[in-house]
C-alpha atoms as a PDB file:
ATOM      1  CA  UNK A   1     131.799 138.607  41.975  1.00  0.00           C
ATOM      2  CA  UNK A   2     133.505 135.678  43.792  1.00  0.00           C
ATOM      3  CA  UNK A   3     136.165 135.971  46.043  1.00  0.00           C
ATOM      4  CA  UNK A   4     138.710 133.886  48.020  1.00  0.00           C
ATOM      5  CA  UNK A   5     138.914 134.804  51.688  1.00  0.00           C
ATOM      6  CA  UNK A   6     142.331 133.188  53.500  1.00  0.00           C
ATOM      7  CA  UNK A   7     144.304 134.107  56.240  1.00  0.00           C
ATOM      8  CA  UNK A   8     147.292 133.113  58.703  1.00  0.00           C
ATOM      9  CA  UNK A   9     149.398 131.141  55.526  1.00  0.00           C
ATOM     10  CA  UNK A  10     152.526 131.434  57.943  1.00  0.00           C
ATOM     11  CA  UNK A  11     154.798 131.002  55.252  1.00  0.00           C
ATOM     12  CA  UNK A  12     153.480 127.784  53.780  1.00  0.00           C
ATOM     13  CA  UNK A  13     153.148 128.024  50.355  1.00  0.00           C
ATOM     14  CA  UNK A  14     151.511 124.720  48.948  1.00  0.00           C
ATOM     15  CA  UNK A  15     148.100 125.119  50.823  1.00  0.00           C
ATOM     16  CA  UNK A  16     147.831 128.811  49.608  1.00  0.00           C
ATOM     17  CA  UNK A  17     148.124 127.825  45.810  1.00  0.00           C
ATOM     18  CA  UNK A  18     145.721 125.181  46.714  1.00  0.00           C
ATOM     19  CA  UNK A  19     142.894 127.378  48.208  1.00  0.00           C
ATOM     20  CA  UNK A  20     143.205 129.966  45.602  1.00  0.00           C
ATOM     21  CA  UNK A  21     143.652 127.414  42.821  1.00  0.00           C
ATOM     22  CA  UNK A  22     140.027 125.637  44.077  1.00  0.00           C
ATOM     23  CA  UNK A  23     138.604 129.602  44.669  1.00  0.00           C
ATOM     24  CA  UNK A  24     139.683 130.528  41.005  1.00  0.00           C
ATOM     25  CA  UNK A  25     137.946 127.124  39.727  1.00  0.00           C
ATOM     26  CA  UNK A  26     134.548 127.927  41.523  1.00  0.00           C
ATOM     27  CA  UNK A  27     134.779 131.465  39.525  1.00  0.00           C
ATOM     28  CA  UNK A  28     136.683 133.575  42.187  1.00  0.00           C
ATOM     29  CA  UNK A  29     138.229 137.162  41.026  1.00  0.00           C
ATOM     30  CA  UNK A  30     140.309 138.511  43.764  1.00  0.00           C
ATOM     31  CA  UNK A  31     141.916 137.154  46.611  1.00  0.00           C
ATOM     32  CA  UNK A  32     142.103 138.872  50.190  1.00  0.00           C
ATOM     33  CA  UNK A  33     144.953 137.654  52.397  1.00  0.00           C
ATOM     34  CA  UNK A  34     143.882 138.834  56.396  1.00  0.00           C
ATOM     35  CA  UNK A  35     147.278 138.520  57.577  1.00  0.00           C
ATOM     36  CA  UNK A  36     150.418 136.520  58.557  1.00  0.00           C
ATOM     37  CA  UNK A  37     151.487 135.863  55.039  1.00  0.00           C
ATOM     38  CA  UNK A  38     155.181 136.447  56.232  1.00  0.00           C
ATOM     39  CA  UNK A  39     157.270 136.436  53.043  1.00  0.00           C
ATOM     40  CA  UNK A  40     157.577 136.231  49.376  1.00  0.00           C
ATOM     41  CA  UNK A  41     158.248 133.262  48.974  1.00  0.00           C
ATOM     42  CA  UNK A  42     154.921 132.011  50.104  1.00  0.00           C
ATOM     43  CA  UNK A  43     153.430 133.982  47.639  1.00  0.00           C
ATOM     44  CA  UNK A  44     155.467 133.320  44.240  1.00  0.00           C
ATOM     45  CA  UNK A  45     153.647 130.294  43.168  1.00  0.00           C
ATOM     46  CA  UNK A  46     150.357 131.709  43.866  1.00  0.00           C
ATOM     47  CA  UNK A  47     150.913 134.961  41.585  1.00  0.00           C
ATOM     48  CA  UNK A  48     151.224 132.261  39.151  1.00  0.00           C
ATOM     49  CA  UNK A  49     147.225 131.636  39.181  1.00  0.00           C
ATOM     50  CA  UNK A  50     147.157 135.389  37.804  1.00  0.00           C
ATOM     51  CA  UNK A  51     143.965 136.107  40.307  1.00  0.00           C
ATOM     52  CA  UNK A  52     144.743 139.738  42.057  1.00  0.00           C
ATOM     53  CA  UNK A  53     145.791 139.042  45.622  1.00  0.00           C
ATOM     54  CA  UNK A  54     144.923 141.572  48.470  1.00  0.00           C
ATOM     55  CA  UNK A  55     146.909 141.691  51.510  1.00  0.00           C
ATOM     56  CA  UNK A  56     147.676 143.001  55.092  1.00  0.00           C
ATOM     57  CA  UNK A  57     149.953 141.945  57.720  1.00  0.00           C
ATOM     58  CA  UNK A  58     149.776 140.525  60.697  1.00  0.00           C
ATOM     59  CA  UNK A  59     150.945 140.113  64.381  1.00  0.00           C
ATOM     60  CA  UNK A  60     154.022 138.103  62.457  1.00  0.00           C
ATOM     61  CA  UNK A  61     155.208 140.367  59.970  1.00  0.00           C
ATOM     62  CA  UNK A  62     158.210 139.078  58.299  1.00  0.00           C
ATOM     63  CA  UNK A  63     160.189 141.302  55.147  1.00  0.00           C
ATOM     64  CA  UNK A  64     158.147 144.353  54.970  1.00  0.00           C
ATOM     65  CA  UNK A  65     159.990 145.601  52.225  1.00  0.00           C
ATOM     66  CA  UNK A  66     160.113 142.498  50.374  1.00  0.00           C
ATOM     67  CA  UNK A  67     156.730 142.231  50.228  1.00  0.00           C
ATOM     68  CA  UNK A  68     156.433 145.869  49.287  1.00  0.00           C
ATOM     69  CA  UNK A  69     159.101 145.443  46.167  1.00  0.00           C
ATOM     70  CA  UNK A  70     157.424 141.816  44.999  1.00  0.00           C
ATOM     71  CA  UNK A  71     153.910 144.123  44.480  1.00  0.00           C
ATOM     72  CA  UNK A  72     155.823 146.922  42.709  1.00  0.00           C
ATOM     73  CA  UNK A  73     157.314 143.623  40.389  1.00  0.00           C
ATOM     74  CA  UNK A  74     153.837 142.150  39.881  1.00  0.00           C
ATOM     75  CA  UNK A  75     152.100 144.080  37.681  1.00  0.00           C
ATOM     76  CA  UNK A  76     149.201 144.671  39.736  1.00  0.00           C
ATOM     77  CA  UNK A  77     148.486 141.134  40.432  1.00  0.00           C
ATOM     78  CA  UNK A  78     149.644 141.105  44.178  1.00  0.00           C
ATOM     79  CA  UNK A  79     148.884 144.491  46.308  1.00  0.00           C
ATOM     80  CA  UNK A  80     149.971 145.064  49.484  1.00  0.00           C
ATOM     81  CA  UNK A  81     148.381 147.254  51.947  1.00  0.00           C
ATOM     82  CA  UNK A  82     150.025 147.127  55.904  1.00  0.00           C
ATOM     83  CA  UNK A  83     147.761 147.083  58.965  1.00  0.00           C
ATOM     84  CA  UNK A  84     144.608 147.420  57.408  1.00  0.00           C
ATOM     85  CA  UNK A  85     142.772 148.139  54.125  1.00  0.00           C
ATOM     86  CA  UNK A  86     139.068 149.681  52.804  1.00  0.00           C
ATOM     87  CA  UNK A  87     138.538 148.007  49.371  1.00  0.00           C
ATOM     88  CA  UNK A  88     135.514 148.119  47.204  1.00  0.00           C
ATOM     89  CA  UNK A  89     135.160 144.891  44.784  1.00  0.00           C
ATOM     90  CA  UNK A  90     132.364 143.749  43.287  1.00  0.00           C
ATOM     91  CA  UNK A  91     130.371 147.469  44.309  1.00  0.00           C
ATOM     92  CA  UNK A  92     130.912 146.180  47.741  1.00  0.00           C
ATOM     93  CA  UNK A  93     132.555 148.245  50.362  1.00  0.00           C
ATOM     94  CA  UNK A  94     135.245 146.035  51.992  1.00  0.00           C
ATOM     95  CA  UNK A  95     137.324 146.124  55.520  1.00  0.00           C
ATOM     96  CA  UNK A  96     140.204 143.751  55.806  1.00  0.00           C
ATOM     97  CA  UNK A  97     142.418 143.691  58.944  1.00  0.00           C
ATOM     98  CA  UNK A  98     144.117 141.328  60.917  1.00  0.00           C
ATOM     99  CA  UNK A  99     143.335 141.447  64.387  1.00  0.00           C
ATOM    100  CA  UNK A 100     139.198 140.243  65.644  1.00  0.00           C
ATOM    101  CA  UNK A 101     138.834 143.146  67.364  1.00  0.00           C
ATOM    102  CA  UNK A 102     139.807 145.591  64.728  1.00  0.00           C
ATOM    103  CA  UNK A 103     137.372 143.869  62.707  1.00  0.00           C
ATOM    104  CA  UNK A 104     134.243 143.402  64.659  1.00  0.00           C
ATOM    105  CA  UNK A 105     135.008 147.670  65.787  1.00  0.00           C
ATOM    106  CA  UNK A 106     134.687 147.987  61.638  1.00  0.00           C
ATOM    107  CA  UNK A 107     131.739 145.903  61.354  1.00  0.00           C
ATOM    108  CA  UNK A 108     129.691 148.028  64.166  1.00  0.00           C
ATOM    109  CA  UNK A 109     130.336 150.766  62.413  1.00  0.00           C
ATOM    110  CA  UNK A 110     127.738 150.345  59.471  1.00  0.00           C
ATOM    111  CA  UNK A 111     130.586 151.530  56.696  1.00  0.00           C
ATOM    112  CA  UNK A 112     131.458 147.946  55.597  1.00  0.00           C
ATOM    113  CA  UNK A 113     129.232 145.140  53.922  1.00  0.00           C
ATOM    114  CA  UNK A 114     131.749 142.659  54.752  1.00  0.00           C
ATOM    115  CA  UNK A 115     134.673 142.852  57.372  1.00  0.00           C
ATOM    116  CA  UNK A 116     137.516 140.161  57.178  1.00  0.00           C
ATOM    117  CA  UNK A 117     139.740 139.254  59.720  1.00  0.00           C
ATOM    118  CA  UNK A 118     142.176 136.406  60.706  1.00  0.00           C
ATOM    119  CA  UNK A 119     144.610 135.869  64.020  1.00  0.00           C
ATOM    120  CA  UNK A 120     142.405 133.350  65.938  1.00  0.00           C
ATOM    121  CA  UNK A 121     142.748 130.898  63.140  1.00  0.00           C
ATOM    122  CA  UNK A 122     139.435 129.655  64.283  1.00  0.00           C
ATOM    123  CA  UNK A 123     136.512 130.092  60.777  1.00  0.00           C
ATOM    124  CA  UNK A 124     133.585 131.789  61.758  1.00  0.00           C
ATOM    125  CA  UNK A 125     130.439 133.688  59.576  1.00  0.00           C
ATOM    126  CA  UNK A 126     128.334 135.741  60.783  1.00  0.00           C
ATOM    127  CA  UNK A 127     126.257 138.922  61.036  1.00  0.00           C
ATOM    128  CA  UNK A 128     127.700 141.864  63.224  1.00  0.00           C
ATOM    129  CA  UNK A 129     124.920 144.552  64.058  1.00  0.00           C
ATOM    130  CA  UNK A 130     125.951 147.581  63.397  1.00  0.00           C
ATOM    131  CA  UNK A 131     124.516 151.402  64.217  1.00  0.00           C
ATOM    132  CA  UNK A 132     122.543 151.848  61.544  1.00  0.00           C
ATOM    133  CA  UNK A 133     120.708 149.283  62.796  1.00  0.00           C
ATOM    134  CA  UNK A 134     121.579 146.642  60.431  1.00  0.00           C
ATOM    135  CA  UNK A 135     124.017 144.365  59.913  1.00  0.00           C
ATOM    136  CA  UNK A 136     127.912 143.795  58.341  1.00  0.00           C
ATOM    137  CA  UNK A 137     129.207 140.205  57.402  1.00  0.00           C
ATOM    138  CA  UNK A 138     131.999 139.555  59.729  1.00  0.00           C
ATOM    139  CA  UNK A 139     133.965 136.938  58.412  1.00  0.00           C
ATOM    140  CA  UNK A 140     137.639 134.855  59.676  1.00  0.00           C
ATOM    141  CA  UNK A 141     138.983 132.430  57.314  1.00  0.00           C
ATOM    142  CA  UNK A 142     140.920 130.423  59.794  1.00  0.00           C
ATOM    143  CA  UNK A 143     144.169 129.217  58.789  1.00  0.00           C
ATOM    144  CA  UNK A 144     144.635 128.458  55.059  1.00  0.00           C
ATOM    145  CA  UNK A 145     147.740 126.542  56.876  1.00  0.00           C
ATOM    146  CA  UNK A 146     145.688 124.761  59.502  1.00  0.00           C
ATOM    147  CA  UNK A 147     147.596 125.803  62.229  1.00  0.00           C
ATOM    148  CA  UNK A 148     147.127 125.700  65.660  1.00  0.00           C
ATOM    149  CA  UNK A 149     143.131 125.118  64.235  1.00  0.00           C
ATOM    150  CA  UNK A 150     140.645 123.665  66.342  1.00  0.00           C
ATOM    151  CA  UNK A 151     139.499 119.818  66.535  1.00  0.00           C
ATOM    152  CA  UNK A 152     141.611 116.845  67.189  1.00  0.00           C
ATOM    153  CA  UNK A 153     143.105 117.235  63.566  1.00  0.00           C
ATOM    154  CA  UNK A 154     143.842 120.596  62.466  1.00  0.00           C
ATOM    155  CA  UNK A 155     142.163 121.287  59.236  1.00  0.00           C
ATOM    156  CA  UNK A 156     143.255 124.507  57.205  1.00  0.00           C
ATOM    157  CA  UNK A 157     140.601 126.354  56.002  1.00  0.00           C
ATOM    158  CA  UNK A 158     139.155 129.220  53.709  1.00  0.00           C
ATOM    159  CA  UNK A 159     136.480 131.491  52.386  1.00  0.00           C
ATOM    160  CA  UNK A 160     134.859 131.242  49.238  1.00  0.00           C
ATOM    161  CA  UNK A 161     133.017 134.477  48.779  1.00  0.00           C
ATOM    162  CA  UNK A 162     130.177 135.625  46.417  1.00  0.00           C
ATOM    163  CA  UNK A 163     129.790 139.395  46.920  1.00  0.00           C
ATOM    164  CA  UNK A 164     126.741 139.849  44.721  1.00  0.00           C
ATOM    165  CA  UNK A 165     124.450 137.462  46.988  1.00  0.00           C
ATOM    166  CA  UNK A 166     126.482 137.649  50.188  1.00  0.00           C
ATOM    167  CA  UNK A 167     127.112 134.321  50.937  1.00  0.00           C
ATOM    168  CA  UNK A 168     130.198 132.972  52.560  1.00  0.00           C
ATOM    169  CA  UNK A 169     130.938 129.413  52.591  1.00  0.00           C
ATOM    170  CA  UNK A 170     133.904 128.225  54.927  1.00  0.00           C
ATOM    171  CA  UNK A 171     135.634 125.308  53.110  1.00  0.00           C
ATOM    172  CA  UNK A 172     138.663 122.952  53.945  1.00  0.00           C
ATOM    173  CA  UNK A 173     142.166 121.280  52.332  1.00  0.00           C
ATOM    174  CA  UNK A 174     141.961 117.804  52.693  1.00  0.00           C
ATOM    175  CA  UNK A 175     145.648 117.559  50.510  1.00  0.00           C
ATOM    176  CA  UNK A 176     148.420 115.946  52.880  1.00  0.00           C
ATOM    177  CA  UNK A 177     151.907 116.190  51.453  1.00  0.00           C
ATOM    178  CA  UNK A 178     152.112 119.847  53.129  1.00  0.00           C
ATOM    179  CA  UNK A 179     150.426 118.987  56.361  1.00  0.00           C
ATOM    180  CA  UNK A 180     152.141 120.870  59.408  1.00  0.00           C
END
């Protein structure tokens, strides 16, 4: 199974469709949101795609409750879970928080396959050792709204995800007409 990984979306809309939209195309199933996804609106024309959408919040909140009555409106298609979430897609046990430190805490732990995470907006892959004495995928999408990224240009980027060979590729918007 194939999944989309983004994060910090801050509201923007456009580059969200886009990453899920190019996820969906490559064969992804499900979508896990790490965070910061602030309001509705940002996630109307995304719902549209009809790929389930995971989510927790973030350090910037925004309409709890509106984000709680759009996933009792959409059929199952958008679910939204608060701080943090355990998920199992794909037969793969899942940890999806917000904050780094939450989620390399959850990797350690040996419970998870793959953690997810957001906040620094920086993308990053990589093995976390854990104490069973192997290893979790700890993963950060970025910003799927290339804010505040790193580099001269800020480039918003995302996590295509295969969960049956556990391989995580970071990948980047190049569209313009919703740069920042």
């Amino acid at each position: 199974m194939k999944i989309c990984i983004v994060s910090d979306s801050h509201d923007r809309s456009d580059p969200l469709v886009e990453a899920i939209a190019e996820a969906q195309a490559a064969g992804a199933q499900a979508v896990i949101h790490c965070g910061d996804l602030i309001g509705v609106n940002t996630l109307r024309a995304s719902l549209k795609l009809g790929i389930p959408i995971h989510a927790v919040h973030g350090n910037n909140i925004g309409d709890v409750a509106a984000l709680y009555r759009m996933m009792a409106k959409s059929n199952g298609l958008f679910t939204y879970y608060g701080q943090e979430v355990a998920l199992e897609l794909g037969g793969r046990k899942i940890f999806v928080t917000h904050m780094p430190h939450h989620g390399q805490a959850f990797a350690c732990t040996g419970d998870y396959d793959l953690v997810c995470h957001g906040h620094s907006h920086t993308a990053h892959v990589g093995k976390q050792s854990n104490i069973t004495g192997g290893h979790s995928w700890l993963v950060n999408p970025g910003s799927v709204a290339g804010i505040d990224a790193p580099g001269v240009v800020a480039v918003p980027t995302w996590i295509l995800g295969d969960l049956e060979h556990m391989c995580f590729e970071i990948r980047t918007l190049q569209h313009s007409a919703w740069e920042a």
